[in-house]
Every structure is written in structure tokens, then in C-alpha cells.
PDB file of N, CA and C in Angstrom:
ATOM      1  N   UNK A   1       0.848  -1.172   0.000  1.00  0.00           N
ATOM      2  CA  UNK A   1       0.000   0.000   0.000  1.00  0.00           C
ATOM      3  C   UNK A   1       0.897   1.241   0.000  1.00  0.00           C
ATOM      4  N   UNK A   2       0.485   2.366  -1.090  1.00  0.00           N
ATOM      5  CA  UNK A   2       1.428   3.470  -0.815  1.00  0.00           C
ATOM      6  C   UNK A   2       0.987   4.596   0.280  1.00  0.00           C
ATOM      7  N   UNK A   3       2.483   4.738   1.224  1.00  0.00           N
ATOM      8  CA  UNK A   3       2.753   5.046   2.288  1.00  0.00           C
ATOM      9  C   UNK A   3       2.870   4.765   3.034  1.00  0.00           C
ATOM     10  N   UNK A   4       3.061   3.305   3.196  1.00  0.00           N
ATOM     11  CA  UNK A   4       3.143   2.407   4.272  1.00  0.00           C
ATOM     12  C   UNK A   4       4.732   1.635   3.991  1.00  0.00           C
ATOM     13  N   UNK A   5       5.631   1.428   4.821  1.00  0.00           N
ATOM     14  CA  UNK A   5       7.012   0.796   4.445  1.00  0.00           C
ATOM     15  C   UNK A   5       7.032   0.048   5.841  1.00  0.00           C
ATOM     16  N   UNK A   6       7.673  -0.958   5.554  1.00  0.00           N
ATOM     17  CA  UNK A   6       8.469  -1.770   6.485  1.00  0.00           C
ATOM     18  C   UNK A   6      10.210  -1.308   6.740  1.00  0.00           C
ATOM     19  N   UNK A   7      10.333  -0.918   8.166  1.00  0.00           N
ATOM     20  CA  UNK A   7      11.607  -0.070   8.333  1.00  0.00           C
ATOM     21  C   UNK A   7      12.321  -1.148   9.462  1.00  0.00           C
ATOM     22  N   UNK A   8      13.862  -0.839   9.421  1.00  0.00           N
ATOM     23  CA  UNK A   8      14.605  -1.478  10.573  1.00  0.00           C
ATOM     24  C   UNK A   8      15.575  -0.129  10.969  1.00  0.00           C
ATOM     25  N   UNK A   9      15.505  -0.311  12.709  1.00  0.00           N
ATOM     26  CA  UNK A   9      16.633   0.530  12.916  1.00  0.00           C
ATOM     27  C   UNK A   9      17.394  -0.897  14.172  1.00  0.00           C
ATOM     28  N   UNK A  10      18.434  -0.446  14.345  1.00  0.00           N
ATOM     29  CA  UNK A  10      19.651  -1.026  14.515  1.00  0.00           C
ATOM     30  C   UNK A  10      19.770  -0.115  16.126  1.00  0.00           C
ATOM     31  N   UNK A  11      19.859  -0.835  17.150  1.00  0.00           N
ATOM     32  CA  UNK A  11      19.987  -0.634  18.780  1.00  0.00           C
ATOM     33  C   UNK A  11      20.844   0.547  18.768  1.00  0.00           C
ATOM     34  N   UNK A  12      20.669   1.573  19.412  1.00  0.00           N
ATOM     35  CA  UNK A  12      21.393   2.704  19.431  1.00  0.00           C
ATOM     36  C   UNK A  12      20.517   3.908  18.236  1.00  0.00           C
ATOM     37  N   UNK A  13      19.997   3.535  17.377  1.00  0.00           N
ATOM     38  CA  UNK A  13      19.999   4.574  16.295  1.00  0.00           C
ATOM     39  C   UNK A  13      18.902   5.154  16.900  1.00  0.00           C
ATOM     40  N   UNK A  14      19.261   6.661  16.240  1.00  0.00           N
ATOM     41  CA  UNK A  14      18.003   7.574  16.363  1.00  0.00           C
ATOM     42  C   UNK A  14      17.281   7.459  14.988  1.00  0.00           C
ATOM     43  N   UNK A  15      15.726   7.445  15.438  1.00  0.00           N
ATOM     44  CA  UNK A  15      15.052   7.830  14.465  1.00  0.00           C
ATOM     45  C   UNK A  15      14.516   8.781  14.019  1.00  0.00           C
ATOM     46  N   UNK A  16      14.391   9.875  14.751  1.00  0.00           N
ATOM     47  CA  UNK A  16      13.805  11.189  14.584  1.00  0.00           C
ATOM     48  C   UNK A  16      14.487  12.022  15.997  1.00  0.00           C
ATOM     49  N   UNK A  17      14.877  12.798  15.584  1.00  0.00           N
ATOM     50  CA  UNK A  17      15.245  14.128  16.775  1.00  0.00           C
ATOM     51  C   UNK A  17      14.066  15.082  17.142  1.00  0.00           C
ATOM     52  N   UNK A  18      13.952  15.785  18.348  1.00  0.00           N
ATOM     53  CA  UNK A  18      13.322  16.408  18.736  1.00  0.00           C
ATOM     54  C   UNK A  18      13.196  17.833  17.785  1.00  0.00           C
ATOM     55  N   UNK A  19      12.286  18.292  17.283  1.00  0.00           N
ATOM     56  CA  UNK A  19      12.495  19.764  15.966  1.00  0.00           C
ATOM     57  C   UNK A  19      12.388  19.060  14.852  1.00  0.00           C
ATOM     58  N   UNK A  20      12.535  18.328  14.398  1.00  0.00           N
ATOM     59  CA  UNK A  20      12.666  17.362  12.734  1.00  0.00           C
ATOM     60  C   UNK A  20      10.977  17.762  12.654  1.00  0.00           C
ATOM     61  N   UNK A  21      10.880  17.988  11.230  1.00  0.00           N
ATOM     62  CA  UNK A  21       9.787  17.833  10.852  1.00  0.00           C
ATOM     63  C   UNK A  21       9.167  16.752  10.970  1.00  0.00           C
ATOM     64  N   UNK A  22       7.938  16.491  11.466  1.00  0.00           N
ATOM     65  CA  UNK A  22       7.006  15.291  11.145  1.00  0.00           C
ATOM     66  C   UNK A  22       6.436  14.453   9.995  1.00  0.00           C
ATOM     67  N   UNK A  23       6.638  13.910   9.433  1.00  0.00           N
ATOM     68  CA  UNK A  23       6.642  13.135   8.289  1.00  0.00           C
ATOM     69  C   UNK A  23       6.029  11.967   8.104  1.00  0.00           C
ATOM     70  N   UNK A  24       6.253  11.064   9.252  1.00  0.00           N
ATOM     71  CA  UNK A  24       6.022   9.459   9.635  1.00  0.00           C
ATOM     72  C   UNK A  24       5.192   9.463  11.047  1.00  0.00           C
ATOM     73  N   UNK A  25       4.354   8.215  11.157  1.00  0.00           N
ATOM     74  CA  UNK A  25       3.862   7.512  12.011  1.00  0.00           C
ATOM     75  C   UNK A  25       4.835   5.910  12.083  1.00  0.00           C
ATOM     76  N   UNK A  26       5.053   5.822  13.352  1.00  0.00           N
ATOM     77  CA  UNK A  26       5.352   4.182  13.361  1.00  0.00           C
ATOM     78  C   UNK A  26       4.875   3.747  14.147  1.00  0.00           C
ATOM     79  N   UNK A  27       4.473   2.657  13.547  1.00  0.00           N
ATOM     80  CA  UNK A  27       4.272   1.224  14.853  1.00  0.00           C
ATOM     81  C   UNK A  27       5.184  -0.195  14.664  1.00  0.00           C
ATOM     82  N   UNK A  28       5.362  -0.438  16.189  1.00  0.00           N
ATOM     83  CA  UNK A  28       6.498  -1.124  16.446  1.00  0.00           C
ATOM     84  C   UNK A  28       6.303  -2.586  16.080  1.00  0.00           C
ATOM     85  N   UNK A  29       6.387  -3.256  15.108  1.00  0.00           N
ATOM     86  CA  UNK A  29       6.557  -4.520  14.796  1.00  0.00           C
ATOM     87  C   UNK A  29       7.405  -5.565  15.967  1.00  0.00           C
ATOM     88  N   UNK A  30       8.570  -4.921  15.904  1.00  0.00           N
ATOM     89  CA  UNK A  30       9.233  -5.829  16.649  1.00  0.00           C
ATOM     90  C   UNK A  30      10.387  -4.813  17.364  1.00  0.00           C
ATOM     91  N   UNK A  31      10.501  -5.276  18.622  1.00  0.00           N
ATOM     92  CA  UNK A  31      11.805  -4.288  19.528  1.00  0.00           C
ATOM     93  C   UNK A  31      11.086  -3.607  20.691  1.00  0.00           C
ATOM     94  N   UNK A  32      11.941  -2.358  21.048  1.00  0.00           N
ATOM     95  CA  UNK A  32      11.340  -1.791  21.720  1.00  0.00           C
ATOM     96  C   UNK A  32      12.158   0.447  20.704  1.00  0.00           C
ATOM     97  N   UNK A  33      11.295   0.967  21.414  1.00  0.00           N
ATOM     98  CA  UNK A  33      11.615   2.582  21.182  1.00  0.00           C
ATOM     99  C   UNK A  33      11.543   2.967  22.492  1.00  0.00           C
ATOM    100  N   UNK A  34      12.606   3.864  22.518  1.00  0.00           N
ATOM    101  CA  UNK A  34      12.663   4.919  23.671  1.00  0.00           C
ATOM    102  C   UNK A  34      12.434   6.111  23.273  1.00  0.00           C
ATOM    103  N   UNK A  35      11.311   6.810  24.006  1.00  0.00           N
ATOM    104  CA  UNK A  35      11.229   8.472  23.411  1.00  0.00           C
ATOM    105  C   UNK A  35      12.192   9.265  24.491  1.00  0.00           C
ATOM    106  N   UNK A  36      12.900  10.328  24.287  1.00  0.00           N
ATOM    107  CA  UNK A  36      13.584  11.302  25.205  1.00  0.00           C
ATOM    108  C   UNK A  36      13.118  12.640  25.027  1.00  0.00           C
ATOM    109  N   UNK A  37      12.626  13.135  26.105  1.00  0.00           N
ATOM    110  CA  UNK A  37      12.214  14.409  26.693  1.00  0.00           C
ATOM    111  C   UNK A  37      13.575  15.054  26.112  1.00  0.00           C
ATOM    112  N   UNK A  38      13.442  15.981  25.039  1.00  0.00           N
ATOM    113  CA  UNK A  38      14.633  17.294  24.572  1.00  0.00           C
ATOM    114  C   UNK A  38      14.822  18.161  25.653  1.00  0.00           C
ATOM    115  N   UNK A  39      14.294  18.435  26.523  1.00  0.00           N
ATOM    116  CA  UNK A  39      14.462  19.374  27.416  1.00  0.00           C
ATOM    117  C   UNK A  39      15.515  18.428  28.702  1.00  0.00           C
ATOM    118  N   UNK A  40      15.606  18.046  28.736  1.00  0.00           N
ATOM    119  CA  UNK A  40      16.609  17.232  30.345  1.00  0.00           C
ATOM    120  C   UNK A  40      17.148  15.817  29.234  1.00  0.00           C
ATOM    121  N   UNK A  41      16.992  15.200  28.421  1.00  0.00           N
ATOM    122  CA  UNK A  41      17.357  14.350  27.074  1.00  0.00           C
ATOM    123  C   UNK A  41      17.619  12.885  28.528  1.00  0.00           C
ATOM    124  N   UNK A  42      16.067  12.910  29.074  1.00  0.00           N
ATOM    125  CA  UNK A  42      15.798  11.964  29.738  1.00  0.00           C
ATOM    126  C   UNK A  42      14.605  11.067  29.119  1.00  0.00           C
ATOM    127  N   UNK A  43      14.812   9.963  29.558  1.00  0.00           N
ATOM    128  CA  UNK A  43      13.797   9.029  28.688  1.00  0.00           C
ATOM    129  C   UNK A  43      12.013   9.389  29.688  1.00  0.00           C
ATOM    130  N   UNK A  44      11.438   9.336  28.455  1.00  0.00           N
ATOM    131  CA  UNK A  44       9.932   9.278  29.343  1.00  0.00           C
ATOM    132  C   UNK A  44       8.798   8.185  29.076  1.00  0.00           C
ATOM    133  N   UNK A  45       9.102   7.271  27.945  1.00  0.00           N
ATOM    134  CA  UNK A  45       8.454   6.587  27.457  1.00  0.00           C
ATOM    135  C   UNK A  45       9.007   5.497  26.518  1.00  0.00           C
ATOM    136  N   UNK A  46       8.574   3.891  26.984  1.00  0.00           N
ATOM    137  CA  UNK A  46       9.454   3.087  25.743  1.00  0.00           C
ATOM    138  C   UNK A  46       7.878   2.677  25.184  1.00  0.00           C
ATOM    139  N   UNK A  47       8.236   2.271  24.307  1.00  0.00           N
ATOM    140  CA  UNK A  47       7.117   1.523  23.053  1.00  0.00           C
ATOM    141  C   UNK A  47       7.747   0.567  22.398  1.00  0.00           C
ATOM    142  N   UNK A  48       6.517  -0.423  22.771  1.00  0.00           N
ATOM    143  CA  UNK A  48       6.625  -1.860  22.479  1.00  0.00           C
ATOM    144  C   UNK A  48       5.993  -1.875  21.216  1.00  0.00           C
ATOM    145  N   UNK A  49       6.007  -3.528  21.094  1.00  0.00           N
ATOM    146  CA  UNK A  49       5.263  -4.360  20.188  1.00  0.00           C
ATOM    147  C   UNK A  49       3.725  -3.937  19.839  1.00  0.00           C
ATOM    148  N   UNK A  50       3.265  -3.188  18.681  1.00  0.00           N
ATOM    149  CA  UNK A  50       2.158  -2.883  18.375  1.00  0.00           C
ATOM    150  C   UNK A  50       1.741  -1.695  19.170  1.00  0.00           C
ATOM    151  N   UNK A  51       2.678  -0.912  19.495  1.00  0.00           N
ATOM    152  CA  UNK A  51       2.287   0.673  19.979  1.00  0.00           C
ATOM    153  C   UNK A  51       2.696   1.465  18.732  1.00  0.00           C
ATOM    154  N   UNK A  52       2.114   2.572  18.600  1.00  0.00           N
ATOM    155  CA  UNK A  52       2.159   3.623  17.561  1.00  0.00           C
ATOM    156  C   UNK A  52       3.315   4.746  18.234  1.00  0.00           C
ATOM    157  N   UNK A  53       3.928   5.334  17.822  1.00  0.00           N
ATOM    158  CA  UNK A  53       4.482   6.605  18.062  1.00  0.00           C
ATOM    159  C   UNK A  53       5.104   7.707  17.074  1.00  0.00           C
ATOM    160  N   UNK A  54       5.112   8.793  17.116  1.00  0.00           N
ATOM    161  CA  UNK A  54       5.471   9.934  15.679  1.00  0.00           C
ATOM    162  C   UNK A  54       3.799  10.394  14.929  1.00  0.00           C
ATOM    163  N   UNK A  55       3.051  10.823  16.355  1.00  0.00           N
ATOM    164  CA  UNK A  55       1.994  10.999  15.356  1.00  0.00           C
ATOM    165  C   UNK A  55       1.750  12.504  15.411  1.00  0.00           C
ATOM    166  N   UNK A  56       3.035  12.840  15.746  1.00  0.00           N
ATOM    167  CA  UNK A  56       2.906  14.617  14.961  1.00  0.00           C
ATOM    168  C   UNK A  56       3.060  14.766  13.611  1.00  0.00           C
ATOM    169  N   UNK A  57       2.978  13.580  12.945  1.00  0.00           N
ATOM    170  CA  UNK A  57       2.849  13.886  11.226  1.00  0.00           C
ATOM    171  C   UNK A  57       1.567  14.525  10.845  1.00  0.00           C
ATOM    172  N   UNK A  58       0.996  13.898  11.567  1.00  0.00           N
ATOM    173  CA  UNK A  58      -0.871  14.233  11.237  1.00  0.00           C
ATOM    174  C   UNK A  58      -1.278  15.337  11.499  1.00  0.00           C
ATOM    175  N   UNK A  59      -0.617  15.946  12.362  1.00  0.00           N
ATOM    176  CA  UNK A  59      -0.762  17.511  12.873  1.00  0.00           C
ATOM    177  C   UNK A  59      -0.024  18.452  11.521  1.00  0.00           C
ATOM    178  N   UNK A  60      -0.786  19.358  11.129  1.00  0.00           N
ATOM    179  CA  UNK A  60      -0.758  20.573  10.677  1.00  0.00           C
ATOM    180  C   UNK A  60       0.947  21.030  10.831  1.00  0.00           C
ATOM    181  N   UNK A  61       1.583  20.935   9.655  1.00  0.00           N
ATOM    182  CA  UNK A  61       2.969  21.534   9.903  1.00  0.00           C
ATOM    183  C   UNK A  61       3.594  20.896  11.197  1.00  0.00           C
ATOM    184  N   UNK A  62       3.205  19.336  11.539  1.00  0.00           N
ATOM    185  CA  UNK A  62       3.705  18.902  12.684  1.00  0.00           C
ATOM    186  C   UNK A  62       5.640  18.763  12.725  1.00  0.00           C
ATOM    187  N   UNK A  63       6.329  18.910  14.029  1.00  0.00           N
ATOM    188  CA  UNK A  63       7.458  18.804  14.469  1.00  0.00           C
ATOM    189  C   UNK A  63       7.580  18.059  15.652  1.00  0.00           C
ATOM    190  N   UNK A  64       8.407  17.462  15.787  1.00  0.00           N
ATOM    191  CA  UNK A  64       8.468  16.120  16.404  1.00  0.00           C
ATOM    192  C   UNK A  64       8.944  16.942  17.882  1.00  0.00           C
ATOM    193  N   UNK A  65       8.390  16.655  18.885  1.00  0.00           N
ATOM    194  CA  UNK A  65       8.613  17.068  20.266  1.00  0.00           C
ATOM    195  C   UNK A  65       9.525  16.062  20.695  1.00  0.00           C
ATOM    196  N   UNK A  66       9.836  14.965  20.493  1.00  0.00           N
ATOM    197  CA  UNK A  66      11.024  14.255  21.250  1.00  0.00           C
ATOM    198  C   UNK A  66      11.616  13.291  20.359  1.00  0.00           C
ATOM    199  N   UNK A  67      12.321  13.008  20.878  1.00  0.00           N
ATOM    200  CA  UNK A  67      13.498  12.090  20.205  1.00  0.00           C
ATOM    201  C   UNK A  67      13.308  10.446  20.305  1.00  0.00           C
ATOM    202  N   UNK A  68      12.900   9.698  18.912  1.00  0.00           N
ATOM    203  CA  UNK A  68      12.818   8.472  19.446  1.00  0.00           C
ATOM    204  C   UNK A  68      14.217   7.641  18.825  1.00  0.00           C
ATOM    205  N   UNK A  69      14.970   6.881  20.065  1.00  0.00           N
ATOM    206  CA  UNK A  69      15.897   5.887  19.342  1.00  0.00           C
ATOM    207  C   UNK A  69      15.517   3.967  19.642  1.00  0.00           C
ATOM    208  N   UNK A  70      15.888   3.418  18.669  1.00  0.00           N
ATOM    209  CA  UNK A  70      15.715   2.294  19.465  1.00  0.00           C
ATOM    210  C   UNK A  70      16.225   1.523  20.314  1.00  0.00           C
ATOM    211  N   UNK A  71      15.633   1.139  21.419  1.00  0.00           N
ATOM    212  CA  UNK A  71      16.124   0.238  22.585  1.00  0.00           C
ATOM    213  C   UNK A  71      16.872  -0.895  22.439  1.00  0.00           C
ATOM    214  N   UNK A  72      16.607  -1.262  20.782  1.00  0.00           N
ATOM    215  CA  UNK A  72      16.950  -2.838  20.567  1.00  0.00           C
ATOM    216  C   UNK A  72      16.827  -3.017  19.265  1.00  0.00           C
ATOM    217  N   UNK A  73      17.509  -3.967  18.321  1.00  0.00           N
ATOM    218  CA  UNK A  73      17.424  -4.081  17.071  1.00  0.00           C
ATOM    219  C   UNK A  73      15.831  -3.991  16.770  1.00  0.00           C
ATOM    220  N   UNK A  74      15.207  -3.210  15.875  1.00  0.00           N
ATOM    221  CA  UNK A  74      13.535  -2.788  15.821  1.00  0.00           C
ATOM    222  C   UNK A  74      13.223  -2.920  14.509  1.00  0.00           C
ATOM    223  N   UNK A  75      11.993  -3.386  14.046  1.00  0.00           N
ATOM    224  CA  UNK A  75      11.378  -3.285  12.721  1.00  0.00           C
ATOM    225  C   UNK A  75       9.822  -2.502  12.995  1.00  0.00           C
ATOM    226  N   UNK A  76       9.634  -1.488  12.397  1.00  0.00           N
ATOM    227  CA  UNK A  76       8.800  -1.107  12.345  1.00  0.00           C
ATOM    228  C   UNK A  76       7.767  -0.906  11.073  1.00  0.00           C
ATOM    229  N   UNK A  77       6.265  -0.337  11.255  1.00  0.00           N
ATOM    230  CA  UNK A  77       5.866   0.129   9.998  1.00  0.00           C
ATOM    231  C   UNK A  77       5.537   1.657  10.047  1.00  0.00           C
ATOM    232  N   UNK A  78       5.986   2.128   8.670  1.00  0.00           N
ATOM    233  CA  UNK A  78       6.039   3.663   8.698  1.00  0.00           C
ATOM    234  C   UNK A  78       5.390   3.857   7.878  1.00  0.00           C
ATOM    235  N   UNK A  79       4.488   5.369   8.491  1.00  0.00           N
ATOM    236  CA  UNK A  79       2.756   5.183   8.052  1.00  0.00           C
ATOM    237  C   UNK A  79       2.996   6.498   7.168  1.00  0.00           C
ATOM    238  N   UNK A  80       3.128   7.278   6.316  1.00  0.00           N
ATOM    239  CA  UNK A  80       3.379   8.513   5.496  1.00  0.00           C
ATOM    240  C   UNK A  80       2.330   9.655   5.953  1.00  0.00           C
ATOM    241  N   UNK A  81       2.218  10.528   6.503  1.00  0.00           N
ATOM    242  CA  UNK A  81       1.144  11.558   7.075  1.00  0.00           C
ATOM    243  C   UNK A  81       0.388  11.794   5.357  1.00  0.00           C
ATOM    244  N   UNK A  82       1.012  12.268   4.411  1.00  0.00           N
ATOM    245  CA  UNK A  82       0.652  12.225   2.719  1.00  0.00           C
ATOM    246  C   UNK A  82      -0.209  10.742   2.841  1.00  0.00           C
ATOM    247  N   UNK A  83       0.378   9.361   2.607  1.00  0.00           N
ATOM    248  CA  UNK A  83      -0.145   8.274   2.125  1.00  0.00           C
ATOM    249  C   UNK A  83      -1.682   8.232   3.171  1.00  0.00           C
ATOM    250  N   UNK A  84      -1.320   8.434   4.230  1.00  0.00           N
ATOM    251  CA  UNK A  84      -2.720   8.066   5.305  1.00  0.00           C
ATOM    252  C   UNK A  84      -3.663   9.125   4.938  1.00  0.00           C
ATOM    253  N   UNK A  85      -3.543  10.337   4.649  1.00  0.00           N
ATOM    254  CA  UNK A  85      -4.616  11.494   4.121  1.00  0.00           C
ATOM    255  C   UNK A  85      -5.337  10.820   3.266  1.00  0.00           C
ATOM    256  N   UNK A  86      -4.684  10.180   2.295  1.00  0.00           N
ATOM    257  CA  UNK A  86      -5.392   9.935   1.230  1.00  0.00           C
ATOM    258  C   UNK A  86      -5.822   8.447   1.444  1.00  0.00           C
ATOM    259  N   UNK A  87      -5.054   8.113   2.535  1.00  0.00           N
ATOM    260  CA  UNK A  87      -6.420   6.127   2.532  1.00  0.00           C
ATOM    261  C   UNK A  87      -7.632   6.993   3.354  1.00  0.00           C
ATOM    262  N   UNK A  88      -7.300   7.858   4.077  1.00  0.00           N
ATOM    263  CA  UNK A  88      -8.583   8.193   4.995  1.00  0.00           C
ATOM    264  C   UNK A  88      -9.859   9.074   3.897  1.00  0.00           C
ATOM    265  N   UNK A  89      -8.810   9.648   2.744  1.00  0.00           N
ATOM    266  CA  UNK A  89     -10.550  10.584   1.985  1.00  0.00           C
ATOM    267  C   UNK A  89     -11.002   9.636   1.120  1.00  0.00           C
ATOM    268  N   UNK A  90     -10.501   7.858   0.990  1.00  0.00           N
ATOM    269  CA  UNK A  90     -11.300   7.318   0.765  1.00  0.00           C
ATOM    270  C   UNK A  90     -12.044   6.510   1.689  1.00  0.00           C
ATOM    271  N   UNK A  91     -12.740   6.849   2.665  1.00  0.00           N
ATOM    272  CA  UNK A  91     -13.469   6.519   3.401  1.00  0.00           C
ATOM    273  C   UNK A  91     -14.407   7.336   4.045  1.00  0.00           C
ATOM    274  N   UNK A  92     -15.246   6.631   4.740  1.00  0.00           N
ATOM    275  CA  UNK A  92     -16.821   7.507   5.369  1.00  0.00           C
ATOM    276  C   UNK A  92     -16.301   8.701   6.226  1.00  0.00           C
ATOM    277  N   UNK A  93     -17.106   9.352   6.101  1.00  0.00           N
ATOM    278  CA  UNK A  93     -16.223  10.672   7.096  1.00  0.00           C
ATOM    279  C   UNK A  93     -16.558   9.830   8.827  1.00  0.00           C
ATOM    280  N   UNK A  94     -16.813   9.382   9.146  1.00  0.00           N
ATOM    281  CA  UNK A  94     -16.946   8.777  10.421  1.00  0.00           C
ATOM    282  C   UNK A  94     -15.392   7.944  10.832  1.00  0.00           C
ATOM    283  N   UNK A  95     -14.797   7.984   9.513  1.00  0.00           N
ATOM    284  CA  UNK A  95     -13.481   6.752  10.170  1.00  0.00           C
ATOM    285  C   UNK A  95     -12.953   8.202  10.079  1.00  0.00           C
ATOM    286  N   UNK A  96     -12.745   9.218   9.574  1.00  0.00           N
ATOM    287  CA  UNK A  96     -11.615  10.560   9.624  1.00  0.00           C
ATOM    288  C   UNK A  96     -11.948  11.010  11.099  1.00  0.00           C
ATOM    289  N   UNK A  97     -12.912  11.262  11.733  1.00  0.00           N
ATOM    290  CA  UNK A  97     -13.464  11.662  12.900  1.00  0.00           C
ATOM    291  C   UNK A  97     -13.136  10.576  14.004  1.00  0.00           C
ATOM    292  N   UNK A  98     -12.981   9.255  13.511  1.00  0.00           N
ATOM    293  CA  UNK A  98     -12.809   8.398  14.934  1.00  0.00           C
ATOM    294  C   UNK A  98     -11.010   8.691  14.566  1.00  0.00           C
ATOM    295  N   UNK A  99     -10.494   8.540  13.763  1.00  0.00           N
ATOM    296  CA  UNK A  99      -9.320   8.610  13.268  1.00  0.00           C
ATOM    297  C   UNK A  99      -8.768  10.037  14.533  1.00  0.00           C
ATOM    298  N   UNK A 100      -9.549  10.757  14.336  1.00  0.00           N
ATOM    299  CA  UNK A 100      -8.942  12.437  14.833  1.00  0.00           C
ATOM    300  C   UNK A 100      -8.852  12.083  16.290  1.00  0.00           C
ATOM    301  N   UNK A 101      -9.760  11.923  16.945  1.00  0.00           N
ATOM    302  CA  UNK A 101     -10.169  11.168  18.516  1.00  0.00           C
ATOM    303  C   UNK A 101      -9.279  10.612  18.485  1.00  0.00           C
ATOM    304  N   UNK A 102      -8.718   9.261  18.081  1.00  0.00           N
ATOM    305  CA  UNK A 102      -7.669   8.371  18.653  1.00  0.00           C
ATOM    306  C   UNK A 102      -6.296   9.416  18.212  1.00  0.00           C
ATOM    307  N   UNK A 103      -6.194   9.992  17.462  1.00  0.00           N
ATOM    308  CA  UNK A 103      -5.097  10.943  17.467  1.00  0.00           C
ATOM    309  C   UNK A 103      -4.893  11.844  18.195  1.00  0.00           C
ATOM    310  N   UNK A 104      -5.534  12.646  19.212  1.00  0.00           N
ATOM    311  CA  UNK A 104      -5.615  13.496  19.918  1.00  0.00           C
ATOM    312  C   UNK A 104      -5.432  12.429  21.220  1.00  0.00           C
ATOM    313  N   UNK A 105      -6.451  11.523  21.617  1.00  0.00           N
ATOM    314  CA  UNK A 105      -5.646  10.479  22.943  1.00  0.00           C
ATOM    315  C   UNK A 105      -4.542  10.414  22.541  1.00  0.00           C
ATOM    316  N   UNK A 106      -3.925   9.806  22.023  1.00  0.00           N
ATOM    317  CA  UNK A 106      -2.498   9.783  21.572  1.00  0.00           C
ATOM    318  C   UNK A 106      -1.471  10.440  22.042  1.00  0.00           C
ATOM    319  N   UNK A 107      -2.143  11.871  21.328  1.00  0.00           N
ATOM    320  CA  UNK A 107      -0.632  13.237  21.434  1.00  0.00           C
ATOM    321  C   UNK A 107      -0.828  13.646  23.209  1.00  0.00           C
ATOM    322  N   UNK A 108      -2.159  13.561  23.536  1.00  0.00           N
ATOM    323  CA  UNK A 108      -2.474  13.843  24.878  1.00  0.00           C
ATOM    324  C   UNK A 108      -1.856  12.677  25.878  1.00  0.00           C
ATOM    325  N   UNK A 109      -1.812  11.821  25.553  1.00  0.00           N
ATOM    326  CA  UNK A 109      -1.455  10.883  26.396  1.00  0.00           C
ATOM    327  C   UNK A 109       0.505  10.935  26.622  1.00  0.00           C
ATOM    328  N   UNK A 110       1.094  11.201  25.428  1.00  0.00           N
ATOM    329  CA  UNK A 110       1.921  11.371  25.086  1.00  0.00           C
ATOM    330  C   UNK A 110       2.668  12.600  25.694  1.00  0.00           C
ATOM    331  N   UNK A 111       1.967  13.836  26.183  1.00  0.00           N
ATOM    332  CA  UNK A 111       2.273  14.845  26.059  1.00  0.00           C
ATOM    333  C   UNK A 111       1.875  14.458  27.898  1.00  0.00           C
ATOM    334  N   UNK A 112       0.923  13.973  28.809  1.00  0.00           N
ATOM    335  CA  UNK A 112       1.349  13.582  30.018  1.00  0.00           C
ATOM    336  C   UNK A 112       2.151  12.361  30.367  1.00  0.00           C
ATOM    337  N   UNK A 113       3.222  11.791  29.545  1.00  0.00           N
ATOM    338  CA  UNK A 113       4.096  11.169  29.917  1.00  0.00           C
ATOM    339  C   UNK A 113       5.191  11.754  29.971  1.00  0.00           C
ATOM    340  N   UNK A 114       5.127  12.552  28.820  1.00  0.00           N
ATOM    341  CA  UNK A 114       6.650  13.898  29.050  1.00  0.00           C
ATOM    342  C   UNK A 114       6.707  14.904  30.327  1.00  0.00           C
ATOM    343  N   UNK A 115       5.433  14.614  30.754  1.00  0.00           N
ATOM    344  CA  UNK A 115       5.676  15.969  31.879  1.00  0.00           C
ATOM    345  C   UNK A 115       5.297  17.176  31.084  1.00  0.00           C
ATOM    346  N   UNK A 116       5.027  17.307  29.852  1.00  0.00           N
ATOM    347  CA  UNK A 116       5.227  19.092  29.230  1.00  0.00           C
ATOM    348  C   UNK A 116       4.134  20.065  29.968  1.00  0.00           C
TER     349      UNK A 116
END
């Protein structure tokens, strides 16, 4: 499907820095992710197996508030903020609206694990 890729990062690597434009959604196939709070570049959150994280793509001119690297050799799937617009305007406006809801738990949930 276009916008969707199967990705590997390698234990140690960063995948996105804190300020990088938003671009991607991932969810974790296999491994683990550590997100780090940019402000103290302390960890606040790991993500497992079948958790989502990077969903400031979906946001409007989104920029990535923290830094995710992986914990452990990781395969993920990377969701294109472009490719998902367009699987979502082919569908009922009811999946764009439940879509928005679980995106907002998300950044909210996300945003009281950082402390911000």
C-alpha cells in the first residue's frame, strides 16, 4: 500500500530528533523505542510491540517534540502523514473523525508522559 514501508533501525539509532519535521507515524513490529524528553534528554516513554508513536505527522505543519531511538534491534511500519490522508478521503467521514479522537488520545497521552 502506498505510504506504508516496512523499516529497521539497529539498537542505538536515532530515528527522529526532537524539531525534525514530522513526516512518519510508526508502529512497532518488533523491539522496543525509547522516546527522550529534549528538554533534560531523559527518557519518558518506551514503546513496544504494536504501539504507535510519531503521530505529529498528522498535525498541521507537525514537528516532532522528542526524540525516538531504538532500545533494541527494531522493525517497524512507517505510516506517510501524505499516504494516510489519502487512505482516509477514501473513506466515510466517520473513520476521519474516529481517526482524529484516537489521534488526539495519543498526542495527549503522550504529552502527560513527558511531563510538558
Amino acid at each position: 500500500m502506498s505510504g506504508f514501508a516496512r523499516v529497521q533501525f539497529k539498537k542505538g539509532e536515532t530515528i527522529f530528533s526532537a524539531g525534525d519535521l514530522a513526516d512518519k507515524l510508526y508502529v512497532v513490529e518488533k523491539g522496543a523505542i525509547q522516546l527522550l524528553d529534549p528538554r533534560f534528554s531523559q527518557p519518558f516513554a518506551k514503546v513496544a510491540q504494536g504501539e504507535p508513536f510519531g503521530e505529529q505527522c498528522f498535525l498541521s505543519q507537525g514537528v516532532r517534540s522528542a526524540t525516538a531511538i531504538a532500545l533494541e534491534d527494531a522493525e517497524c511500519i512507517a505510516i506517510s502523514g501524505e499516504g494516510f490522508r489519502k487512505l482516509l478521503a477514501s473513506q466515510p467521514p466517520l473513520m476521519t473523525s474516529l481517526f482524529e479522537a484516537l489521534l488526539l488520545q495519543l498526542h495527549m497521552h503522550n504529552t502527560l508522559r513527558s511531563g510538558a
